[in-house]
N, C-alpha and C. Protein backbone atom coordinates (compact mmCIF):
# COMPACT_ATOMS: atom_id res chain seq x y z
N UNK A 1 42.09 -58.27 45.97
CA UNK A 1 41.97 -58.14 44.53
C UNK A 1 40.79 -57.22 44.23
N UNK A 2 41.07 -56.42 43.30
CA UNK A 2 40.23 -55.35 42.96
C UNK A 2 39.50 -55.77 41.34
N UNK A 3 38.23 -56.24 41.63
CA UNK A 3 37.72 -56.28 39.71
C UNK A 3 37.26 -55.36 39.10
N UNK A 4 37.98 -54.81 37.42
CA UNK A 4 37.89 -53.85 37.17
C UNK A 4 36.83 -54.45 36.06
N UNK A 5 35.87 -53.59 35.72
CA UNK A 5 35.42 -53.50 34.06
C UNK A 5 35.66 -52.79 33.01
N UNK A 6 35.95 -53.48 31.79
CA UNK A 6 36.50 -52.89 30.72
C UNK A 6 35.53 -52.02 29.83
N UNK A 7 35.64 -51.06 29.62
CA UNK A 7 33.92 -50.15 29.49
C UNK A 7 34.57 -49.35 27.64
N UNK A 8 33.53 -49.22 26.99
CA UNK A 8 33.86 -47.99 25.91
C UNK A 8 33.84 -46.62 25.50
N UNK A 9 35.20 -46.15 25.71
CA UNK A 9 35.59 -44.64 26.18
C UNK A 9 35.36 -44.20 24.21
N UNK A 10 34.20 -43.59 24.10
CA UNK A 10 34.77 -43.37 22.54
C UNK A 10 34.97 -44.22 21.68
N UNK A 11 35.88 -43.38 21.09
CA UNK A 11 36.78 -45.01 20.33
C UNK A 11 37.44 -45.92 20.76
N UNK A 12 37.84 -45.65 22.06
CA UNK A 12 38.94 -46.17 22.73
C UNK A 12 38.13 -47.62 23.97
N UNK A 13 38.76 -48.47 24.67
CA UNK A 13 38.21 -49.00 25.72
C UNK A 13 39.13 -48.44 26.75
N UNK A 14 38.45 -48.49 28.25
CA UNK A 14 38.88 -48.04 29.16
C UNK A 14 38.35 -48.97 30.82
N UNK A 15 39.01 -48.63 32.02
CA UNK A 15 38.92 -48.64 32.83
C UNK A 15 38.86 -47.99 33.61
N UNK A 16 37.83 -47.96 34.51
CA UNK A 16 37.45 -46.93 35.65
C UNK A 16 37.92 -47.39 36.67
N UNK A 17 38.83 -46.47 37.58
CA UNK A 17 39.70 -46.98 38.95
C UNK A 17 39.04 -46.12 40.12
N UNK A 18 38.68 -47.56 40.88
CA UNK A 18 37.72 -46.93 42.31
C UNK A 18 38.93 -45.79 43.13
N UNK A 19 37.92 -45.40 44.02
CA UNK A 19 38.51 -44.04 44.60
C UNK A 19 39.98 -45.05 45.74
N UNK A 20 39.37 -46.25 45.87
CA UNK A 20 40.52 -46.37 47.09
C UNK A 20 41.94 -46.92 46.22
N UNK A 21 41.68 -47.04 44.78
CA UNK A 21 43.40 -47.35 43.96
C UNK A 21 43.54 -45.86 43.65
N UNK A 22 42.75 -44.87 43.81
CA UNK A 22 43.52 -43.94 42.93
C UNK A 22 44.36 -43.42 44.12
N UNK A 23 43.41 -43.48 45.44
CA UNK A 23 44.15 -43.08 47.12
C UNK A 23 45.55 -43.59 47.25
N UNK A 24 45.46 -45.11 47.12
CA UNK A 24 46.65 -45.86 47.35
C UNK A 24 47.62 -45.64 46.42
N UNK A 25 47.53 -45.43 45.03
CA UNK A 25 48.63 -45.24 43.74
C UNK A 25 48.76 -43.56 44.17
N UNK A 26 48.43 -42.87 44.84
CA UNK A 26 48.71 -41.19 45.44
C UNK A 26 48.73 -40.55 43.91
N UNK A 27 47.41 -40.54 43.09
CA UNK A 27 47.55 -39.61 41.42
C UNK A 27 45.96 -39.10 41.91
N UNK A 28 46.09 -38.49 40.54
CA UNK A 28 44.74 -37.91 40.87
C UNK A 28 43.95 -37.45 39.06
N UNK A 29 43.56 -36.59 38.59
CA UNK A 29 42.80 -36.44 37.24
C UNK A 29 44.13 -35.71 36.85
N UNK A 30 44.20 -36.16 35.42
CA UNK A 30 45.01 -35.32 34.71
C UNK A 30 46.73 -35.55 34.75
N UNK A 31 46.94 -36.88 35.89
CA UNK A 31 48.47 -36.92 36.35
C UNK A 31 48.32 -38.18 35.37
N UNK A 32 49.56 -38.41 35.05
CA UNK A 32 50.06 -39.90 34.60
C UNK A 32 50.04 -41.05 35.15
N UNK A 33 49.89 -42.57 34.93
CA UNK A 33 50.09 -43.83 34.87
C UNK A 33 50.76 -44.56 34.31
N UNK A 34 51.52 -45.74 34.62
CA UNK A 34 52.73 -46.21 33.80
C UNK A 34 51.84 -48.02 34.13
N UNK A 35 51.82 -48.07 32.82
CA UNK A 35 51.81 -49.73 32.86
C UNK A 35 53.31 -50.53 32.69
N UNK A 36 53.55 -51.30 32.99
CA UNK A 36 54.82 -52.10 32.72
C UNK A 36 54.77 -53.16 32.55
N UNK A 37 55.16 -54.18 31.78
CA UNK A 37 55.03 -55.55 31.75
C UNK A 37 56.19 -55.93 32.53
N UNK A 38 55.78 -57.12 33.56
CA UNK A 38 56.34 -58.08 34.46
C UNK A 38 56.83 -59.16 33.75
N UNK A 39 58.12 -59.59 34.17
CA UNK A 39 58.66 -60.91 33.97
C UNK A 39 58.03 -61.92 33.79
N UNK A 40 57.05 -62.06 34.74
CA UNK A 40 55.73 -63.77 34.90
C UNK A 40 54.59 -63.30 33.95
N UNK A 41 54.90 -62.02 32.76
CA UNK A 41 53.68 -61.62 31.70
C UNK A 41 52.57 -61.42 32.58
N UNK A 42 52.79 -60.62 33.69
CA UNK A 42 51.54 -59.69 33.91
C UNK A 42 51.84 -58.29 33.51
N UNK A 43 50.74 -57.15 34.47
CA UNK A 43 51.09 -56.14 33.99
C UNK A 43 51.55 -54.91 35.23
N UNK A 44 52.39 -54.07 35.92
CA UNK A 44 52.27 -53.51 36.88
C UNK A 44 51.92 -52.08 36.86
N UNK A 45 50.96 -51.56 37.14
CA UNK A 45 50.77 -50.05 37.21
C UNK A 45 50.95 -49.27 38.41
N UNK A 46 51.78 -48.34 37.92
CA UNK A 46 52.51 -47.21 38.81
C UNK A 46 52.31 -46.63 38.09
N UNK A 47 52.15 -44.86 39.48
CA UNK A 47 52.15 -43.44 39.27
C UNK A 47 54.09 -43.55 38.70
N UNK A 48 54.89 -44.11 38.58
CA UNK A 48 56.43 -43.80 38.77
C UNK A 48 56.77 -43.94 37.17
N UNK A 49 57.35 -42.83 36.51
CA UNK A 49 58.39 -43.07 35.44
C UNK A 49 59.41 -44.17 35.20
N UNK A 50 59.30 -45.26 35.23
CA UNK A 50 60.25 -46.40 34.94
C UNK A 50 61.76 -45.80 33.77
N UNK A 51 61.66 -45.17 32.94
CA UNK A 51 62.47 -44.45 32.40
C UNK A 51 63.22 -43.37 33.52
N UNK A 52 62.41 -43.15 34.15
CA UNK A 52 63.19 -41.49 35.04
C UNK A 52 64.18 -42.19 35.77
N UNK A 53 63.26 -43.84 36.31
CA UNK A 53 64.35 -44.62 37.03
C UNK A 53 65.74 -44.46 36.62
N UNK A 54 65.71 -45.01 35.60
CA UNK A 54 67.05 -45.25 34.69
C UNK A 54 68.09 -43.98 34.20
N UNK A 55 67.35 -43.34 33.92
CA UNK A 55 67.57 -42.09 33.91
C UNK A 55 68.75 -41.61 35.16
N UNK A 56 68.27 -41.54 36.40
CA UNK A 56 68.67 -41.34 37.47
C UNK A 56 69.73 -41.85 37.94
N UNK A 57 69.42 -43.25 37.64
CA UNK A 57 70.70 -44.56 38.04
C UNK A 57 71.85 -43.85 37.39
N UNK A 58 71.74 -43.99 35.90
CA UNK A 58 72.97 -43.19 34.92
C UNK A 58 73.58 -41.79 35.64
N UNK A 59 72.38 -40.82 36.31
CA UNK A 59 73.36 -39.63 36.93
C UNK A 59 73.75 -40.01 37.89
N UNK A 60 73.42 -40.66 38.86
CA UNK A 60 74.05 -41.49 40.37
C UNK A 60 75.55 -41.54 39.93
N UNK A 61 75.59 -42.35 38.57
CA UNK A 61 77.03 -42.97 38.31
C UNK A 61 77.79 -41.90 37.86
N UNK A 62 77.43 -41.20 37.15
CA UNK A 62 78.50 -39.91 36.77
C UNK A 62 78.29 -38.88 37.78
N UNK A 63 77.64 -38.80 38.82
CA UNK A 63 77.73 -37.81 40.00
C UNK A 63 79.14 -38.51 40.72
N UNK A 64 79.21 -40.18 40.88
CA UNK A 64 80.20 -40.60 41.60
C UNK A 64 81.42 -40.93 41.17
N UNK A 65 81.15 -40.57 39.68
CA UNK A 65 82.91 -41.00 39.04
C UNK A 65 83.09 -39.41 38.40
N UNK A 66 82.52 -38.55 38.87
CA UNK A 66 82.70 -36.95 38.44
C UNK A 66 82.87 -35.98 39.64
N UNK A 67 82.82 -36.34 40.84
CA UNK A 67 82.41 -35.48 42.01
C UNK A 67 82.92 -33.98 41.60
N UNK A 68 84.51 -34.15 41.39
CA UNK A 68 85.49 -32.93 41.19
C UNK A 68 85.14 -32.16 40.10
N UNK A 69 84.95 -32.66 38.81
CA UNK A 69 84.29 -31.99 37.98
C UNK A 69 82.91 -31.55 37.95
N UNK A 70 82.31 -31.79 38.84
CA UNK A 70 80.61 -31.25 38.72
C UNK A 70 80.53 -30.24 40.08
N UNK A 71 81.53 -30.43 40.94
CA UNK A 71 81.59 -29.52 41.91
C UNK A 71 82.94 -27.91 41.52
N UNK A 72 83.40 -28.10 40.29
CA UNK A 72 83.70 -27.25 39.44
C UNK A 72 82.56 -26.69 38.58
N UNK A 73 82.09 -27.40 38.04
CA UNK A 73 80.94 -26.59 36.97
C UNK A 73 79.99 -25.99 37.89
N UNK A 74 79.78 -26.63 38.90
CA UNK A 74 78.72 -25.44 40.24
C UNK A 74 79.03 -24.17 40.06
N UNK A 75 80.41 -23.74 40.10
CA UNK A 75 80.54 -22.72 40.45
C UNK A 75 80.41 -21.59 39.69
């Protein structure tokens, strides 16, 4: 377990993330973070688009109920 402190950015409050979460989450200055709320009401943070997820799933499914038609529009 990593303890963070909640510090005042401005107007804003913030958290400062030691060098070995920013190593392990693979981001760096200037890239994005995704908070998500968990089922058991915590919170999970990922470098990952949770939307892109979904996103993706949806083309998976019309890549596999389209093969013939999208290997027509290739061309």
């Amino acid at each position: 377990m990593i303890e963070l402190k909640v510090r005042k950015l401005g107007n804003s409050l913030g958290v400062v993330l030691p060098k070995e979460v920013i190593a392990r989450l693979n981001t760096g200055e200037g890239q994005y973070l995704y908070l998500t709320e968990t089922p058991e009401g915590g919170y999970r943070l990922t470098p990952f688009d949770p939307a892109f997820e979904q996103k993706m799933a949806k083309a998976e499914d019309i890549i596999r109920r389209y093969p013939n038609t999208l290997r027509a529009l290739a061309r």
